[in-house]
N, C-alpha and C. Protein backbone atom coordinates (compact mmCIF):
# COMPACT_ATOMS: atom_id res chain seq x y z
N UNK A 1 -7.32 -29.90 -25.56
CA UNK A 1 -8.40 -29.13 -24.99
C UNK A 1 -8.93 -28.15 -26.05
N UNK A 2 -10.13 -27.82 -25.93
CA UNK A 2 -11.28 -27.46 -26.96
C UNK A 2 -10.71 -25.20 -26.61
N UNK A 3 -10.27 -25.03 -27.07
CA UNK A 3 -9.76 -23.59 -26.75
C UNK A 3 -10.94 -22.53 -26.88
N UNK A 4 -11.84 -22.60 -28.09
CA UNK A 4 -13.14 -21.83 -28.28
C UNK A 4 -14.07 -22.36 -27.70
N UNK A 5 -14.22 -23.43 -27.26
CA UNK A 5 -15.23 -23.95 -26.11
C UNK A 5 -14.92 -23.01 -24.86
N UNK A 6 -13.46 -22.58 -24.24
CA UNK A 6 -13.08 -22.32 -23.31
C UNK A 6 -13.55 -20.44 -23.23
N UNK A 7 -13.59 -20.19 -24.49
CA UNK A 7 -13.63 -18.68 -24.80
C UNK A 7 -14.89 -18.88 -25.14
N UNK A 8 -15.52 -19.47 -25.51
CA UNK A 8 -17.52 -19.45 -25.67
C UNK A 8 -17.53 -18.87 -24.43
N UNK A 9 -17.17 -19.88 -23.06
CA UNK A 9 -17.70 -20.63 -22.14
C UNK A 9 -17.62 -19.06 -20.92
N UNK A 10 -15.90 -18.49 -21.28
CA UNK A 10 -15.99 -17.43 -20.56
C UNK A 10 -16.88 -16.12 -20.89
N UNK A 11 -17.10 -16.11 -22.22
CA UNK A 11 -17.44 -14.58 -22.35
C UNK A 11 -19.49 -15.12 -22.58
N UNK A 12 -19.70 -16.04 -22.75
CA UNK A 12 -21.10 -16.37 -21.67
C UNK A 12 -21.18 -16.57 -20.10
N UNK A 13 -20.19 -16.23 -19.47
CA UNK A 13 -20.26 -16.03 -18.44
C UNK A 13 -20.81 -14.87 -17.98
N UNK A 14 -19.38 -13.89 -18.46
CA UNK A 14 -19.79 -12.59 -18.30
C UNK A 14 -21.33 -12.12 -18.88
N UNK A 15 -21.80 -12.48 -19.76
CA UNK A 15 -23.53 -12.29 -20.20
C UNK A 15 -24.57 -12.95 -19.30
N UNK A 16 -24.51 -13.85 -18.72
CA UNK A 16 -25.15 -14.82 -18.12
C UNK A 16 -25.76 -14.00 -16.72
N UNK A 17 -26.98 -14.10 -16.77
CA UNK A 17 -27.78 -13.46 -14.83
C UNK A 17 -26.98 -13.70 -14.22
N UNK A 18 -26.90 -12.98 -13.59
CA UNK A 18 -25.98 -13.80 -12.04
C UNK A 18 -27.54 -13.25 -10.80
N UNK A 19 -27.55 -14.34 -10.25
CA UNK A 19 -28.61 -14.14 -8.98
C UNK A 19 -27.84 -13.96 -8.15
N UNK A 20 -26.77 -14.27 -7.97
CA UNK A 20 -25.99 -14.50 -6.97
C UNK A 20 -25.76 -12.70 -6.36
N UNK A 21 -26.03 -12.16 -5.30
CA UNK A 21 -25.86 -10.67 -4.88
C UNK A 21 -24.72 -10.35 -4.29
N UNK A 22 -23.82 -11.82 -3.76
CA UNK A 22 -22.58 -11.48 -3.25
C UNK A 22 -21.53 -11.18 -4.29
N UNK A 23 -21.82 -11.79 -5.29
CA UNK A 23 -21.00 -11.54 -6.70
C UNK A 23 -20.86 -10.23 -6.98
N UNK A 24 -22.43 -9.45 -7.07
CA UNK A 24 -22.36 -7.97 -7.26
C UNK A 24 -21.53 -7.55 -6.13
N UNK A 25 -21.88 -7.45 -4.99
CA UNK A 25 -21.43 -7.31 -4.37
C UNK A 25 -19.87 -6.69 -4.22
N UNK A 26 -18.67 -8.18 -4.19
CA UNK A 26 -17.46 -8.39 -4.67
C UNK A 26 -17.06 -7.14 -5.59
N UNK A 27 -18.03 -7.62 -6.90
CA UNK A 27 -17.63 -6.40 -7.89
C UNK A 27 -17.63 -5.47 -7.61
N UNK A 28 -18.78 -4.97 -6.55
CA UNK A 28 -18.62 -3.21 -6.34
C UNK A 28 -17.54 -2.99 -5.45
N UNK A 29 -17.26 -3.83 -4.57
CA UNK A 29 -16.26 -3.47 -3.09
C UNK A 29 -15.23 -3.44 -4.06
N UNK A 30 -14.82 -3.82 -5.48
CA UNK A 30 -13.44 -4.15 -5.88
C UNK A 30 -13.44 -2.48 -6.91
N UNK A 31 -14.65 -2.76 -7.33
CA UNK A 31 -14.39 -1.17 -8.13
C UNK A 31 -14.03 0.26 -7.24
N UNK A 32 -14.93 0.21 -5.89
CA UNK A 32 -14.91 1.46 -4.88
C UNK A 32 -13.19 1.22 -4.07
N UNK A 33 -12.48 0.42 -4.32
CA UNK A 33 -11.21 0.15 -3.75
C UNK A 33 -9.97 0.44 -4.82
N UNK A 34 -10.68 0.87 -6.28
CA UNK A 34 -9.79 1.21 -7.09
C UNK A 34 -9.99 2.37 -7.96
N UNK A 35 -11.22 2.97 -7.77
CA UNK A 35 -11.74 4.42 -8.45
C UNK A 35 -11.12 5.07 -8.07
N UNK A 36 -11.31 5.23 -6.95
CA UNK A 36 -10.26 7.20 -6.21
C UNK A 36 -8.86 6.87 -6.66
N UNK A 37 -7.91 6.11 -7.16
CA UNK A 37 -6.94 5.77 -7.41
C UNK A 37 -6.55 5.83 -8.96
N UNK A 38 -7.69 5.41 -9.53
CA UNK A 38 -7.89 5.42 -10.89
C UNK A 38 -7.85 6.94 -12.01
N UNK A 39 -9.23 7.46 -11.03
CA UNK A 39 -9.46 8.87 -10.84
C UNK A 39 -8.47 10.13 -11.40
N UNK A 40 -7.79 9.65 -9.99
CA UNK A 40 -7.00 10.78 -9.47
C UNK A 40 -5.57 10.75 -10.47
N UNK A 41 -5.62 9.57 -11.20
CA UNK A 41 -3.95 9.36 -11.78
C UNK A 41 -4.45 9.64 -13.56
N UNK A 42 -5.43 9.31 -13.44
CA UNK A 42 -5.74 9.91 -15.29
C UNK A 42 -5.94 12.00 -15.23
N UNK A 43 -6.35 12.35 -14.14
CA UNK A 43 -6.74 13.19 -13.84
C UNK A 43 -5.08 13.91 -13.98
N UNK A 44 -4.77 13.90 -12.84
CA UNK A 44 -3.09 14.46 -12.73
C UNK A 44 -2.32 13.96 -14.14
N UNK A 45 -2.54 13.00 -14.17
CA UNK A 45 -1.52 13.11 -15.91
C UNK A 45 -1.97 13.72 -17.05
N UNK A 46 -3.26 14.07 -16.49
CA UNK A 46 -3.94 14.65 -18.07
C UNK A 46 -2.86 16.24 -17.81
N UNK A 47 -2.82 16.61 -16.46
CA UNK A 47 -2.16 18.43 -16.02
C UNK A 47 -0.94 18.23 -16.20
N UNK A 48 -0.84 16.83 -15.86
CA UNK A 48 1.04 16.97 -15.89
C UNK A 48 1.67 16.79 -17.53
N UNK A 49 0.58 16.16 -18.16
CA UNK A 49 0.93 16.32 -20.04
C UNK A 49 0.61 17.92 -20.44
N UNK A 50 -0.60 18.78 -19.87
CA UNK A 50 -0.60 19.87 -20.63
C UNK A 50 0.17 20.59 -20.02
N UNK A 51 0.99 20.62 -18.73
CA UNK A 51 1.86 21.56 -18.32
C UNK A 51 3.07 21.33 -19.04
N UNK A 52 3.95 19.36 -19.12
CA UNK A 52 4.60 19.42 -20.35
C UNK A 52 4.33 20.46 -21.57
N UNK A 53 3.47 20.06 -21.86
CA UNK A 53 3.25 20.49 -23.39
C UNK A 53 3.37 21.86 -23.60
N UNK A 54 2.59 22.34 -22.75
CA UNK A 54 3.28 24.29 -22.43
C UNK A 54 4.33 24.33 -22.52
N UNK A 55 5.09 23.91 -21.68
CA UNK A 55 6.22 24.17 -21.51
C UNK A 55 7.31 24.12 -22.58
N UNK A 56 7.21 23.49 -23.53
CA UNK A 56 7.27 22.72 -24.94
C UNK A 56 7.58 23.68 -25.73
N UNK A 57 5.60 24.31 -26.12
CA UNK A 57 6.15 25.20 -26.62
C UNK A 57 6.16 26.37 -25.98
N UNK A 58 6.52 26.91 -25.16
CA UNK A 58 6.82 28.23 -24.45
C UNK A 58 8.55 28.23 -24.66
N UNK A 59 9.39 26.86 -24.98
CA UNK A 59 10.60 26.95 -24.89
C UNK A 59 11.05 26.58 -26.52
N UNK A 60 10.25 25.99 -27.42
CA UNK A 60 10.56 26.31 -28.53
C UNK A 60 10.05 27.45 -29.49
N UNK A 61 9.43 28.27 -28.32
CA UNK A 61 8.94 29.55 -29.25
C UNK A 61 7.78 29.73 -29.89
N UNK A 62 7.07 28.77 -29.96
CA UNK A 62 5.68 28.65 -30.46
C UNK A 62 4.71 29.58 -30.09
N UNK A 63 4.72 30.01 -28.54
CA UNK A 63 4.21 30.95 -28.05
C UNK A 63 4.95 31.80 -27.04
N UNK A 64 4.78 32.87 -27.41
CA UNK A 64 5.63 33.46 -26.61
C UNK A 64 7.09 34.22 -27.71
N UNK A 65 7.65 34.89 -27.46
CA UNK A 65 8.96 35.27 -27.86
C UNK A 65 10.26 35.43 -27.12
N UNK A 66 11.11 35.33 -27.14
CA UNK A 66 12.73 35.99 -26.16
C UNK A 66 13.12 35.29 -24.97
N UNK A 67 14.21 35.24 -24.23
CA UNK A 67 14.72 34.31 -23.53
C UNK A 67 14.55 34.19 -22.78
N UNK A 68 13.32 34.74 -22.05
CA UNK A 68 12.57 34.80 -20.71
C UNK A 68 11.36 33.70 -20.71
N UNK A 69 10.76 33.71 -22.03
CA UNK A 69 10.02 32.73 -22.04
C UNK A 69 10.69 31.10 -22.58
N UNK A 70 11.35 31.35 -23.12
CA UNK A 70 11.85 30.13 -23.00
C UNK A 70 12.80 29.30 -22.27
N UNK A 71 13.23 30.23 -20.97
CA UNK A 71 13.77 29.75 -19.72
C UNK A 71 12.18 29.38 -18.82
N UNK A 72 11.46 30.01 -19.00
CA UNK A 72 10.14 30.03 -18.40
C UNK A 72 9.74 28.08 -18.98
N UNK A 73 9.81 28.16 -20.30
CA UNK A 73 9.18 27.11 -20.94
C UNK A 73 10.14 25.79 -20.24
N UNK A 74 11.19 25.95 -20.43
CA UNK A 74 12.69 24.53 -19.89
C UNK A 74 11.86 24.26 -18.73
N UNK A 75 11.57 25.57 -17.73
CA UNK A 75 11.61 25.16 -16.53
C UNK A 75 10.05 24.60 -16.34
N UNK A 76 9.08 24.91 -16.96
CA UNK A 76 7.49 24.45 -16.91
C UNK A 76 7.74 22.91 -17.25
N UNK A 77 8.10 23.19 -18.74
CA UNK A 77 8.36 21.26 -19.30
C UNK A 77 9.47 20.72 -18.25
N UNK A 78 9.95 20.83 -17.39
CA UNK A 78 10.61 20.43 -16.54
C UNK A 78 10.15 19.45 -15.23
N UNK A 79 8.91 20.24 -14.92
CA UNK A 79 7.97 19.92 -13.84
C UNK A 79 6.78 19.32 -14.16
N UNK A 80 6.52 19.50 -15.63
CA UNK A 80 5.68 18.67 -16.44
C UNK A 80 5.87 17.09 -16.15
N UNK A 81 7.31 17.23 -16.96
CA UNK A 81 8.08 15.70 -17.25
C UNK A 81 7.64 15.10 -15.84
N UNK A 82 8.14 15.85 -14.58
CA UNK A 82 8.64 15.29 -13.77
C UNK A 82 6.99 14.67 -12.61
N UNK A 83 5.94 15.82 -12.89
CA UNK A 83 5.03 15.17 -12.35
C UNK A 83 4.36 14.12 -13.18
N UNK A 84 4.76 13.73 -14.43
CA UNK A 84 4.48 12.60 -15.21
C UNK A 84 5.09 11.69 -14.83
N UNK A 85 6.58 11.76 -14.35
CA UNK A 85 7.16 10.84 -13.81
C UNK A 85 6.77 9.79 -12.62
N UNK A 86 6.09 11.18 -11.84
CA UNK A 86 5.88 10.23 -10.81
C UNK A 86 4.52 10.19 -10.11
N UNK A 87 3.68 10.30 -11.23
CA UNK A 87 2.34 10.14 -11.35
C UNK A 87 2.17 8.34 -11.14
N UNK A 88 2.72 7.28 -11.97
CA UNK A 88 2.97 5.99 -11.82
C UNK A 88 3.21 5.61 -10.42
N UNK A 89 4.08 5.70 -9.50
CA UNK A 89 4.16 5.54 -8.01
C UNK A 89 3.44 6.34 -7.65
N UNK A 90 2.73 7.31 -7.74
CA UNK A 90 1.05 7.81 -6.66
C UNK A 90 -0.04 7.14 -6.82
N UNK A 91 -0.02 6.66 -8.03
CA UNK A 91 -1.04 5.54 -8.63
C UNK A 91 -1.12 4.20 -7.88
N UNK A 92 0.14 3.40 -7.37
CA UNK A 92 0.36 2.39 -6.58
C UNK A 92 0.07 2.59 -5.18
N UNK A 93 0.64 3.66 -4.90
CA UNK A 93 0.39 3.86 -2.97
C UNK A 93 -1.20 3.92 -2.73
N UNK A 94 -1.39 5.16 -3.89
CA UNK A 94 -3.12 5.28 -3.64
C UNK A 94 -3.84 3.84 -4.22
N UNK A 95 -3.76 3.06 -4.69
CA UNK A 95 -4.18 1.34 -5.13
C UNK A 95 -4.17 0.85 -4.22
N UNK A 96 -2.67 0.62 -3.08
CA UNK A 96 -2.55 0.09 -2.16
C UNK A 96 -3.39 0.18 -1.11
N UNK A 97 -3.55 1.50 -1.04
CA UNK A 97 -4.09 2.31 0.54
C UNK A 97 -5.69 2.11 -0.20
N UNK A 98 -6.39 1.89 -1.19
CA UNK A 98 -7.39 1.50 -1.58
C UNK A 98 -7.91 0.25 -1.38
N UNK A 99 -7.06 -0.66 -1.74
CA UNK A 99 -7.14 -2.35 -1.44
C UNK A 99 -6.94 -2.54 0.22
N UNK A 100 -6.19 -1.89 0.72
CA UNK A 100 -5.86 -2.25 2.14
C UNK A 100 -7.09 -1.83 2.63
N UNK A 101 -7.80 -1.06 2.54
CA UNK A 101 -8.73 -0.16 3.18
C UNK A 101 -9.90 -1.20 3.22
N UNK A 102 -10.58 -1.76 2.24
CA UNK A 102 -11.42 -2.85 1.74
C UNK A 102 -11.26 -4.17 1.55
N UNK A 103 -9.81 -4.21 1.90
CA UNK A 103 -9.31 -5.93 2.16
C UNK A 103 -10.02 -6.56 2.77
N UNK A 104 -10.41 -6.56 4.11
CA UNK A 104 -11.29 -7.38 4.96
C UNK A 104 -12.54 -7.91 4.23
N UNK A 105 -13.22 -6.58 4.09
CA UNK A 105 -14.17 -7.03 3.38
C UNK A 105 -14.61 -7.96 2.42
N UNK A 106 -13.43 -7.17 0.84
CA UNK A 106 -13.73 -8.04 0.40
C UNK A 106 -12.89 -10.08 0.42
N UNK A 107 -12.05 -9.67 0.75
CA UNK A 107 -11.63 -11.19 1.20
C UNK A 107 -12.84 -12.13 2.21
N UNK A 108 -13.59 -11.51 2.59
CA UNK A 108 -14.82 -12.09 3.24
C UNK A 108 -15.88 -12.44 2.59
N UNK A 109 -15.83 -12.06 1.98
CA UNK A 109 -17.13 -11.95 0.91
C UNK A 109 -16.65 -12.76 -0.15
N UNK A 110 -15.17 -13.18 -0.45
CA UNK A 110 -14.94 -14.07 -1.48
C UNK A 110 -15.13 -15.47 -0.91
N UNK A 111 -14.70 -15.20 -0.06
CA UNK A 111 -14.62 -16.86 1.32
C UNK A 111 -16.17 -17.45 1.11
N UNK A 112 -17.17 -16.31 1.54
CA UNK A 112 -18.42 -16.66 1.97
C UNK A 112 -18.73 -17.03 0.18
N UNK A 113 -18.29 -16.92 -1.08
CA UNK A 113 -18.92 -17.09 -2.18
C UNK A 113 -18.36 -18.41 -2.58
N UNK A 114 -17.04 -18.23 -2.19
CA UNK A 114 -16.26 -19.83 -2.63
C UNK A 114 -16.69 -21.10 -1.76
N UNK A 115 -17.50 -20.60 -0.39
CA UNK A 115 -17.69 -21.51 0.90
C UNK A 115 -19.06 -22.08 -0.02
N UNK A 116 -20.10 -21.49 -0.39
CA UNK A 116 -21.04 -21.20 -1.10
C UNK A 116 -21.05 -22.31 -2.25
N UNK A 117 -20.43 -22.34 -3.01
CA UNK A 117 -20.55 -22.62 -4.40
C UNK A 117 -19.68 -24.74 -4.16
């Protein structure tokens, strides 16, 4: 089998009109079922890296001086780490509860495109 025929063939796809409105369609119900999810998890990890990172240096001294701040710092990079940790499983539930929400839909709309074609 012709392998760059196969890779022409897909990425003129993606370039190619589509008339087809259920297609758009599909695409948008699939993007609006994974944004708020998307969103919200680059968003929180961006706070949960700079609260790490405070914490970092607040406990190696970088800012700050004496053993108050760097019990301060253990315990910031602490809660940093830890909402980094589990930033990954909020990301899934909220995906889930995104897809579930718009399942019908779009599983209908794939039916009616595959019934279609």
């Amino acid at each position: 089998m012709n392998t760059d025929k196969i890779y022409a063939e897909s990425i003129a796809k993606d370039y190619a009109p589509k008339d087809n409105s259920k297609i758009i369609a599909l695409k948008k119900l699939d993007a609006k079922a994974k944004l708020p999810a998307t969103v919200f998890t680059y968003s929180f990890g961006i706070v949960a890296s700079l609260i790490a990172g405070l914490g970092m240096c607040l406990a190696m001294q970088v800012i700050g001086s004496g053993a108050m701040m760097m019990v301060l710092g253990i315990l910031l990079g602490t809660v940093g780490f830890i909402a980094c940790a589990i930033n990954y499983p909020i990301y899934k539930k909220m995906l889930e509860k995104g897809k579930a929400k718009y399942a019908y839909e779009i599983v209908e709309l794939a039916r009616e495109i595959s019934e279609q074609q």
